[in-house]
N, C-alpha and C. Protein backbone atom coordinates (compact mmCIF):
# COMPACT_ATOMS: atom_id res chain seq x y z
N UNK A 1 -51.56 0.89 -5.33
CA UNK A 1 -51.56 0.12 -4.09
C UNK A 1 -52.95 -0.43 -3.85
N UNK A 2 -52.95 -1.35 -3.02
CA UNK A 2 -54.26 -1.92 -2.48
C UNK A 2 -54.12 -3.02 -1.44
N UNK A 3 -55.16 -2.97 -0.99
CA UNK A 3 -55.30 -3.53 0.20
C UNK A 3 -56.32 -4.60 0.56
N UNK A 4 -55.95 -5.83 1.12
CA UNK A 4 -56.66 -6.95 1.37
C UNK A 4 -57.06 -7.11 2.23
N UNK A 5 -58.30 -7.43 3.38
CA UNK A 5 -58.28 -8.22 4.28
C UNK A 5 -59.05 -9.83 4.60
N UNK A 6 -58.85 -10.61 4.77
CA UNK A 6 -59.56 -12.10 4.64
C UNK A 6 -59.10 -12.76 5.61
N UNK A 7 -60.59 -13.59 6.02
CA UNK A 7 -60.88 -13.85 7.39
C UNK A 7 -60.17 -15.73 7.24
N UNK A 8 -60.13 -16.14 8.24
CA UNK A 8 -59.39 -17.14 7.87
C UNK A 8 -59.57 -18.81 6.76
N UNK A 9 -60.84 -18.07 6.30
CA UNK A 9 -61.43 -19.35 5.81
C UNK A 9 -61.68 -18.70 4.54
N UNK A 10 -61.01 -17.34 3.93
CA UNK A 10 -60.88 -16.58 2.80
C UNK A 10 -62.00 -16.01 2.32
N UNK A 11 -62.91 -15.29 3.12
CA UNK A 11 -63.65 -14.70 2.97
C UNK A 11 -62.90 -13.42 2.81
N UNK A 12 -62.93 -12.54 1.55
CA UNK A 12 -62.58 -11.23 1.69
C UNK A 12 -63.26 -10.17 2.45
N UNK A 13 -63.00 -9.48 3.90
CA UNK A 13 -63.59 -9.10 4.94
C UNK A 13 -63.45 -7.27 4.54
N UNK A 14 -62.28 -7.23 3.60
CA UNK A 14 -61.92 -5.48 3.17
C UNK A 14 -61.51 -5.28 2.21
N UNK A 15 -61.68 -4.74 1.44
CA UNK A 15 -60.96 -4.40 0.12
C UNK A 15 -60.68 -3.05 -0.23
N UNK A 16 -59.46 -1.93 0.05
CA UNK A 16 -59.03 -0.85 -1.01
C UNK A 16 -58.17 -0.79 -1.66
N UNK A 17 -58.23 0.40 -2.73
CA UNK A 17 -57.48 0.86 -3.29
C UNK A 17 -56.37 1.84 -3.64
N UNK A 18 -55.74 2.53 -3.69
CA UNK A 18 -55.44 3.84 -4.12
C UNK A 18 -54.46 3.72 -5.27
N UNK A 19 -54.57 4.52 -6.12
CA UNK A 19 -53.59 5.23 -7.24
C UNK A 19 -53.45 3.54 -8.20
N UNK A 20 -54.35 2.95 -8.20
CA UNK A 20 -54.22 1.64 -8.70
C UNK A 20 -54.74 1.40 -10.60
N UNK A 21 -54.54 0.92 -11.35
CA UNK A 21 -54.62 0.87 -12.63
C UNK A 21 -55.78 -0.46 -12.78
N UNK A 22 -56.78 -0.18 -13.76
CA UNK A 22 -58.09 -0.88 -13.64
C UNK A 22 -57.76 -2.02 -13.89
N UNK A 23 -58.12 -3.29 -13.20
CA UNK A 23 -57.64 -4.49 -13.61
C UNK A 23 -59.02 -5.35 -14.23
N UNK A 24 -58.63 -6.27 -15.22
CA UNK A 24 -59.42 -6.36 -16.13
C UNK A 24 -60.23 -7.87 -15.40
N UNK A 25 -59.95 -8.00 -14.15
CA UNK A 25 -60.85 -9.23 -13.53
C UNK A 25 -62.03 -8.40 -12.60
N UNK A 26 -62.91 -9.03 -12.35
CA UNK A 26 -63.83 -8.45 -11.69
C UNK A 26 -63.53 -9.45 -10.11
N UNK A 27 -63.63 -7.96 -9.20
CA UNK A 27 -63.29 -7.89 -7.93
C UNK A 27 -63.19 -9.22 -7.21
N UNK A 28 -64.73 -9.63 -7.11
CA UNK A 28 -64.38 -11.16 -6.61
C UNK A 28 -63.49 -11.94 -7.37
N UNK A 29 -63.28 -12.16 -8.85
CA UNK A 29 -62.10 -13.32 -8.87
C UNK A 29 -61.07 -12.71 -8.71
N UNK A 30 -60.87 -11.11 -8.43
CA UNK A 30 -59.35 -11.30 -8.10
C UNK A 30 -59.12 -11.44 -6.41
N UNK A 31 -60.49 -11.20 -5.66
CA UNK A 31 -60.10 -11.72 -4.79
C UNK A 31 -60.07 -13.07 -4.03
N UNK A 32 -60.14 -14.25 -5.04
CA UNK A 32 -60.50 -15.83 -5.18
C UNK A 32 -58.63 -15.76 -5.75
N UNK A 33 -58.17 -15.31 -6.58
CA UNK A 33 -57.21 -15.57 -6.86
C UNK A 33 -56.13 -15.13 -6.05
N UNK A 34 -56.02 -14.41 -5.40
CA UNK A 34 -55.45 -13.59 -4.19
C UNK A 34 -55.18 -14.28 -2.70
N UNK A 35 -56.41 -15.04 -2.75
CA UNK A 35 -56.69 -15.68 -1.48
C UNK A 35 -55.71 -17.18 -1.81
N UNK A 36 -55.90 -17.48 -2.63
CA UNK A 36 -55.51 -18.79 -3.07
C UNK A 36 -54.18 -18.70 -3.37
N UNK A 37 -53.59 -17.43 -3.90
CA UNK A 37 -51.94 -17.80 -3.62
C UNK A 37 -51.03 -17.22 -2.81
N UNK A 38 -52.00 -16.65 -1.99
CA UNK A 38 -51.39 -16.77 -0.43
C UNK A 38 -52.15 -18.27 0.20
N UNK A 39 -52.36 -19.01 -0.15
CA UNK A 39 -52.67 -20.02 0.70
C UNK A 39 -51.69 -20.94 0.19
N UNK A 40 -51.19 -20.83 -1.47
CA UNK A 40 -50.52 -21.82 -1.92
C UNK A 40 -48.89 -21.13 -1.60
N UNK A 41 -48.36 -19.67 -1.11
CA UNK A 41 -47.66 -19.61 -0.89
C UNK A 41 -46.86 -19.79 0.36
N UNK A 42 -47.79 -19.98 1.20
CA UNK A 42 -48.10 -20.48 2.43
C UNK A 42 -47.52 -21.61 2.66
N UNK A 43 -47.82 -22.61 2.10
CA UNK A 43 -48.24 -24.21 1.99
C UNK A 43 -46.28 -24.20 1.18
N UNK A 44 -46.22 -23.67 0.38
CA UNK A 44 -45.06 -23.61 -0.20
C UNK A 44 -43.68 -23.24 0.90
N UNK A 45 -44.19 -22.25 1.21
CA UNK A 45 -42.88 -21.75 2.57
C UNK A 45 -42.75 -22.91 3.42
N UNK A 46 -43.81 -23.27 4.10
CA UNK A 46 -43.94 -24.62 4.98
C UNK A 46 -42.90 -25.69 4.71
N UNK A 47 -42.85 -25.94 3.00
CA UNK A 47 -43.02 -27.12 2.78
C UNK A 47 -40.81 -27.38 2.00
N UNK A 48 -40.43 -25.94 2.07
CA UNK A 48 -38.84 -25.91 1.27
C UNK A 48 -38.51 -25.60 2.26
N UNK A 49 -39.01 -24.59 3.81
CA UNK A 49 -38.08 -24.16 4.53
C UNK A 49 -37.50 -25.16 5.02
N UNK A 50 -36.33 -25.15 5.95
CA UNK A 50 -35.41 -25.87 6.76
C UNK A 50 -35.71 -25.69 7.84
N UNK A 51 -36.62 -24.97 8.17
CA UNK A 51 -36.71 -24.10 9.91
C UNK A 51 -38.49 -24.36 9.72
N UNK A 52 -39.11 -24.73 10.95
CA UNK A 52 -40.36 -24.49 10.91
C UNK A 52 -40.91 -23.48 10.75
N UNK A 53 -41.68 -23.23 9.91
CA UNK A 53 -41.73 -22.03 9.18
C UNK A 53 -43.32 -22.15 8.92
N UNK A 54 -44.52 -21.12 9.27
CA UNK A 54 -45.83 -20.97 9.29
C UNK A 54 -46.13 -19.83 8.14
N UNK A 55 -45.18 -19.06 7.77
CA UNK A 55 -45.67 -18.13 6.80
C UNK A 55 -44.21 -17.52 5.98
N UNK A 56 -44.88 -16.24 5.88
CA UNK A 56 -43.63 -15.21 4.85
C UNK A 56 -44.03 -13.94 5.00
N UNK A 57 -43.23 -12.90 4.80
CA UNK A 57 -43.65 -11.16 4.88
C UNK A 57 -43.60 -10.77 3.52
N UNK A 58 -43.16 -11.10 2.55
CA UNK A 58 -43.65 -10.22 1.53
C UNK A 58 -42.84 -11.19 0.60
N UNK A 59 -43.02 -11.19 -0.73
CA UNK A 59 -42.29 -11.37 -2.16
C UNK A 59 -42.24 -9.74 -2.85
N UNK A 60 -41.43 -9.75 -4.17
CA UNK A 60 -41.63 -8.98 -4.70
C UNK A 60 -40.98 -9.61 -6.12
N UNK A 61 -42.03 -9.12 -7.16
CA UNK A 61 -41.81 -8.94 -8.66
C UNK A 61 -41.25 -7.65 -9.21
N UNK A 62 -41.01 -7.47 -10.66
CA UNK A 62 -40.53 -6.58 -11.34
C UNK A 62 -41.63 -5.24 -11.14
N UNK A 63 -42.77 -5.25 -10.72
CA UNK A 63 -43.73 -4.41 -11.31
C UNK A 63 -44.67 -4.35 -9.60
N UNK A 64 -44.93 -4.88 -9.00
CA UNK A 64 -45.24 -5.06 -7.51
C UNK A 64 -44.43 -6.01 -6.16
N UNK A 65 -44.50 -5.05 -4.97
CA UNK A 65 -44.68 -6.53 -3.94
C UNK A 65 -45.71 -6.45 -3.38
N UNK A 66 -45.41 -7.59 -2.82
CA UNK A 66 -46.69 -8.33 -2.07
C UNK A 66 -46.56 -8.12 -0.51
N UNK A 67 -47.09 -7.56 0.07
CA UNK A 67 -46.57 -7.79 1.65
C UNK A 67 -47.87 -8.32 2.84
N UNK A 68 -47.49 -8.67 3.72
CA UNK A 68 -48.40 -10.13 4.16
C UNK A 68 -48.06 -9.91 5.63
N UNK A 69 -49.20 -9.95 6.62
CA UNK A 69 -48.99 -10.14 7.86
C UNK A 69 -50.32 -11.03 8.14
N UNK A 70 -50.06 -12.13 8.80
CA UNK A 70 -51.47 -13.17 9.56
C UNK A 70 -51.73 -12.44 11.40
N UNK A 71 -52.35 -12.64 11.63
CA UNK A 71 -52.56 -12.65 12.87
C UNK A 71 -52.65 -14.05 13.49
N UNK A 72 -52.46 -14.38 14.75
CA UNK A 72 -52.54 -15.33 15.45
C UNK A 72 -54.01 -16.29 15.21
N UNK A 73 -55.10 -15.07 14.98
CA UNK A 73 -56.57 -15.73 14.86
C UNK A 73 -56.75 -16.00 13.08
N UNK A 74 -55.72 -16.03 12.55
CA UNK A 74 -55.63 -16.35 10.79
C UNK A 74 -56.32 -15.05 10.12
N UNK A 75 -56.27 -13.83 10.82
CA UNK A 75 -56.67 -12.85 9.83
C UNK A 75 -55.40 -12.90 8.74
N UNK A 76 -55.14 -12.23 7.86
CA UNK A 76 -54.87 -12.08 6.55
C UNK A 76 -54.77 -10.91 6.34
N UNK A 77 -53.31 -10.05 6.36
CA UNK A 77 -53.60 -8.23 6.19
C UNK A 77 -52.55 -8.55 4.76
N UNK A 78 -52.66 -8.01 3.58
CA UNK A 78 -52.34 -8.00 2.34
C UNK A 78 -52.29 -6.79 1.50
N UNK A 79 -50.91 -6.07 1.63
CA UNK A 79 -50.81 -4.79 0.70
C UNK A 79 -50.16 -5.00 -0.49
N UNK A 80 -50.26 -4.88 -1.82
CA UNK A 80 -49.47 -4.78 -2.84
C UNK A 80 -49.11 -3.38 -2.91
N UNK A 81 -48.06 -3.18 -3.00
CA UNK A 81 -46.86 -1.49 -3.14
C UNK A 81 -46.24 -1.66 -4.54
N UNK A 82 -45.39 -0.47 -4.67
CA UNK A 82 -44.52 -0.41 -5.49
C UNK A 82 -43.13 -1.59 -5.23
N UNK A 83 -42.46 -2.08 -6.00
CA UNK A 83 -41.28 -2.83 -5.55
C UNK A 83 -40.34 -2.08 -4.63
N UNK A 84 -40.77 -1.12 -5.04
CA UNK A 84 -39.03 -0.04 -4.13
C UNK A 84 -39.40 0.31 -3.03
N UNK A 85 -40.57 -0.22 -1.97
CA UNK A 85 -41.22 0.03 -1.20
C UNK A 85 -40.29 -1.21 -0.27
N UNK A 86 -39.89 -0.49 0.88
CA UNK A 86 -39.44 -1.50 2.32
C UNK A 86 -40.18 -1.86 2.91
N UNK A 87 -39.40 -2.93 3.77
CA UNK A 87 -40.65 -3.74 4.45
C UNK A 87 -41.19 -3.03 5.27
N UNK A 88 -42.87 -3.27 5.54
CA UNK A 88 -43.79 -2.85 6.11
C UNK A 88 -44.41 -3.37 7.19
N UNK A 89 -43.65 -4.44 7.49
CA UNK A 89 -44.55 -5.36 9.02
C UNK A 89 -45.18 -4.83 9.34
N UNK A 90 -44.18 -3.44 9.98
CA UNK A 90 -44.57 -2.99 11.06
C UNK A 90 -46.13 -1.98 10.83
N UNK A 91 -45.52 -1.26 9.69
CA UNK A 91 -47.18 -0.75 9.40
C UNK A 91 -48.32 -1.52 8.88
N UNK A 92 -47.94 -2.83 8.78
CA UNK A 92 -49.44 -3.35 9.21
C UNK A 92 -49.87 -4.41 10.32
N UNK A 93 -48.67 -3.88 10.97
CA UNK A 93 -49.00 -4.29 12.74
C UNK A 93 -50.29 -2.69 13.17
N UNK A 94 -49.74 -1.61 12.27
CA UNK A 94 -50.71 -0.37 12.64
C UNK A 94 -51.64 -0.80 11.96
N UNK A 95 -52.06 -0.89 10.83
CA UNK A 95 -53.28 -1.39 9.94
C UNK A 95 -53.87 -2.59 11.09
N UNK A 96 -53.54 -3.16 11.21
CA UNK A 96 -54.36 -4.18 12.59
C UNK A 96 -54.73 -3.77 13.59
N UNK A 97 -53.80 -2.61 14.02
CA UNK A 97 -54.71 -2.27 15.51
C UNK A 97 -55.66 -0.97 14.94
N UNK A 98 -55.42 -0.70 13.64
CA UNK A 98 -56.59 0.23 13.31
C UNK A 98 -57.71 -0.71 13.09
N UNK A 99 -57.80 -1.87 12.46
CA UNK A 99 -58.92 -2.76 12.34
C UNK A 99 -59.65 -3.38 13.72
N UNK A 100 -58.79 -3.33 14.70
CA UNK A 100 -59.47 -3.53 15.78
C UNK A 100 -59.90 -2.29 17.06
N UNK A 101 -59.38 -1.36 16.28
CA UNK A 101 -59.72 -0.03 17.39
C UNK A 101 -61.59 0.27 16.53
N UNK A 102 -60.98 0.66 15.35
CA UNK A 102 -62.25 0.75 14.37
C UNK A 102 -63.25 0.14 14.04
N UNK A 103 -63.35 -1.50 13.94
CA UNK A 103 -63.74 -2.30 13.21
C UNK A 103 -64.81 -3.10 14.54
N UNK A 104 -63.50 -4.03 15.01
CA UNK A 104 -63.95 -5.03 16.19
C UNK A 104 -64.31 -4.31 17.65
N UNK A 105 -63.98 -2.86 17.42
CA UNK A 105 -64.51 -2.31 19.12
C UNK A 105 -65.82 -1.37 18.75
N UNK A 106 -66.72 -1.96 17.32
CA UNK A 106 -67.72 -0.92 16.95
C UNK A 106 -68.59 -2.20 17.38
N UNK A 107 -69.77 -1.65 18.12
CA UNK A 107 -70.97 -2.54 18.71
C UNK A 107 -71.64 -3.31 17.63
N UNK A 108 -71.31 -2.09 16.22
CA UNK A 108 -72.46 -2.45 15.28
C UNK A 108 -72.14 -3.94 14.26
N UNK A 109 -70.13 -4.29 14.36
CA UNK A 109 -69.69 -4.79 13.83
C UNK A 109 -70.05 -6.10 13.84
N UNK A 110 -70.59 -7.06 13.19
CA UNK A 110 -70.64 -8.73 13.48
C UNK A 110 -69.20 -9.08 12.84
N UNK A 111 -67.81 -9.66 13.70
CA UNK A 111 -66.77 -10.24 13.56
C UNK A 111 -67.28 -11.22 12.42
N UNK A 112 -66.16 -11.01 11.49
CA UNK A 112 -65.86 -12.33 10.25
C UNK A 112 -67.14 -12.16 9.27
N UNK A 113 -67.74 -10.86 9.02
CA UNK A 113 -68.38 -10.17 8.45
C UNK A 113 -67.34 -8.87 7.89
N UNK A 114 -68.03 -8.92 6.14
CA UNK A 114 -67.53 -7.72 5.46
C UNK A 114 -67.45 -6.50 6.48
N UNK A 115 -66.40 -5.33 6.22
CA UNK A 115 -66.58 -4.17 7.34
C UNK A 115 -67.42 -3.18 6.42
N UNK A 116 -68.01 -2.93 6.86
CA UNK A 116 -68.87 -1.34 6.27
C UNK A 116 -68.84 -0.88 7.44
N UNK A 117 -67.83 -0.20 8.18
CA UNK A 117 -67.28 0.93 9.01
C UNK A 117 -66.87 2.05 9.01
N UNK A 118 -67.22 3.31 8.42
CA UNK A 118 -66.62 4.77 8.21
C UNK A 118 -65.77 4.81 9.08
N UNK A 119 -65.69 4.67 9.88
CA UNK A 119 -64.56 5.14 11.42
C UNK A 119 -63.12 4.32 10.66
N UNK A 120 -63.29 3.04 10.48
CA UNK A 120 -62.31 2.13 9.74
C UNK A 120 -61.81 2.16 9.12
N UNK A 121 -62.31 2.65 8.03
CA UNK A 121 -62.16 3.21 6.04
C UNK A 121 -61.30 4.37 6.47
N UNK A 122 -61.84 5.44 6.99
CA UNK A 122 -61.50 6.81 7.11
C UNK A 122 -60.07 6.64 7.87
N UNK A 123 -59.88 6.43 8.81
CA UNK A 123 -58.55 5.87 9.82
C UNK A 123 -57.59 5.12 8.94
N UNK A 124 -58.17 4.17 8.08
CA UNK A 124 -56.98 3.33 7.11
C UNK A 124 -56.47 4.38 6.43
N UNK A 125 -57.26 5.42 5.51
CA UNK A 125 -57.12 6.64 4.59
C UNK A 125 -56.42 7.03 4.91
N UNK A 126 -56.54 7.72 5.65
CA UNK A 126 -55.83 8.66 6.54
C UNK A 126 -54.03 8.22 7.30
N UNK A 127 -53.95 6.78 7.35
CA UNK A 127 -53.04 6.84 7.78
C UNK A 127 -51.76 6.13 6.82
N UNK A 128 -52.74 5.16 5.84
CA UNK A 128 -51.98 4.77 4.28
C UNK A 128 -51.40 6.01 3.78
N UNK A 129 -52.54 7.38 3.79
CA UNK A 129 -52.40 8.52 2.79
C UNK A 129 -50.94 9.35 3.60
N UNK A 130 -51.14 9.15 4.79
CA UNK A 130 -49.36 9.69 5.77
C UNK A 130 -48.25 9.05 5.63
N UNK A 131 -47.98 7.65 4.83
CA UNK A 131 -46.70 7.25 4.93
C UNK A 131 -46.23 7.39 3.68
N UNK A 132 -44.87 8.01 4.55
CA UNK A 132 -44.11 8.20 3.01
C UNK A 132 -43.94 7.56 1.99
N UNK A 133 -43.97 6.60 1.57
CA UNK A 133 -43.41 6.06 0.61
C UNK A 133 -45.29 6.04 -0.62
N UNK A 134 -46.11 6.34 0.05
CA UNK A 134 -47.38 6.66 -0.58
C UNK A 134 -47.26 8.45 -1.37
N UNK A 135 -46.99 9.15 -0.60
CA UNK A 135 -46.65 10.41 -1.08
C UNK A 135 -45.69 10.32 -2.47
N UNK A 136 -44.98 9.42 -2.68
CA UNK A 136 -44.28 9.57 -3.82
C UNK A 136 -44.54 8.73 -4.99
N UNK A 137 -46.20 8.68 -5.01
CA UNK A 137 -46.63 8.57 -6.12
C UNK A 137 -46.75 9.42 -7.38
């Protein structure tokens, strides 16, 4: 699994991991490539739906999904799971209000700046590491 966050102009603002297999790009281009096809998948939903349509919650392949929540201010919350993993909106409607209990209510934080937050990190850990479908790795 791992975890994205990018600010709306694709700055990668968070990046973890867990139980993840070494990937042979180095961090920034996979997070240049990451950013870019959620922007092109984006642009894609927009552009076949029938219904006005601003985004998508997740895809999934043979081997990962992708799952995707924006915020109103164009944050960008981005988990890749196992495929057999259900949808997760909702836990990263929690991953957001942990980024803003943690993150945006720390004095020390400059908004739309990388997080180097222990309170943040530790709280994501902690609460990625409690849902079930993580335990059955």
């Amino acid at each position: 699994y791992n975890f994205y966050l990018f600010d709306r102009h694709g700055t990668c603002l968070y990046y973890e991991e867990w139980n993840r297999k070494k990937s042979s790009l180095s961090r920034v281009e996979e997070q240049k490539l990451m950013y870019g096809m959620i922007w092109s998948l984006k642009a894609f939903c927009s552009k076949i739906s029938p219904y006005p349509c601003e985004s998508f919650n997740h895809y999934k392949t043979s081997t990962y999904k992708l799952n995707f929540f924006e915020t109103p201010t164009g944050l960008k919350f981005i988990v890749l799971t196992d495929p057999s993993v259900g949808d997760i909106k909702e836990i990263l409607k929690v991953v957001y209000s942990i980024y803003v209990q943690y993150a945006v209510k720390n004095p020390l934080y400059v908004i739309n700046e990388q997080i180097d937050c222990e309170l943040f990190t530790s709280n994501l850990n902690k609460y990625v590491r409690s849902l079930p479908f993580f335990s059955t790795l």
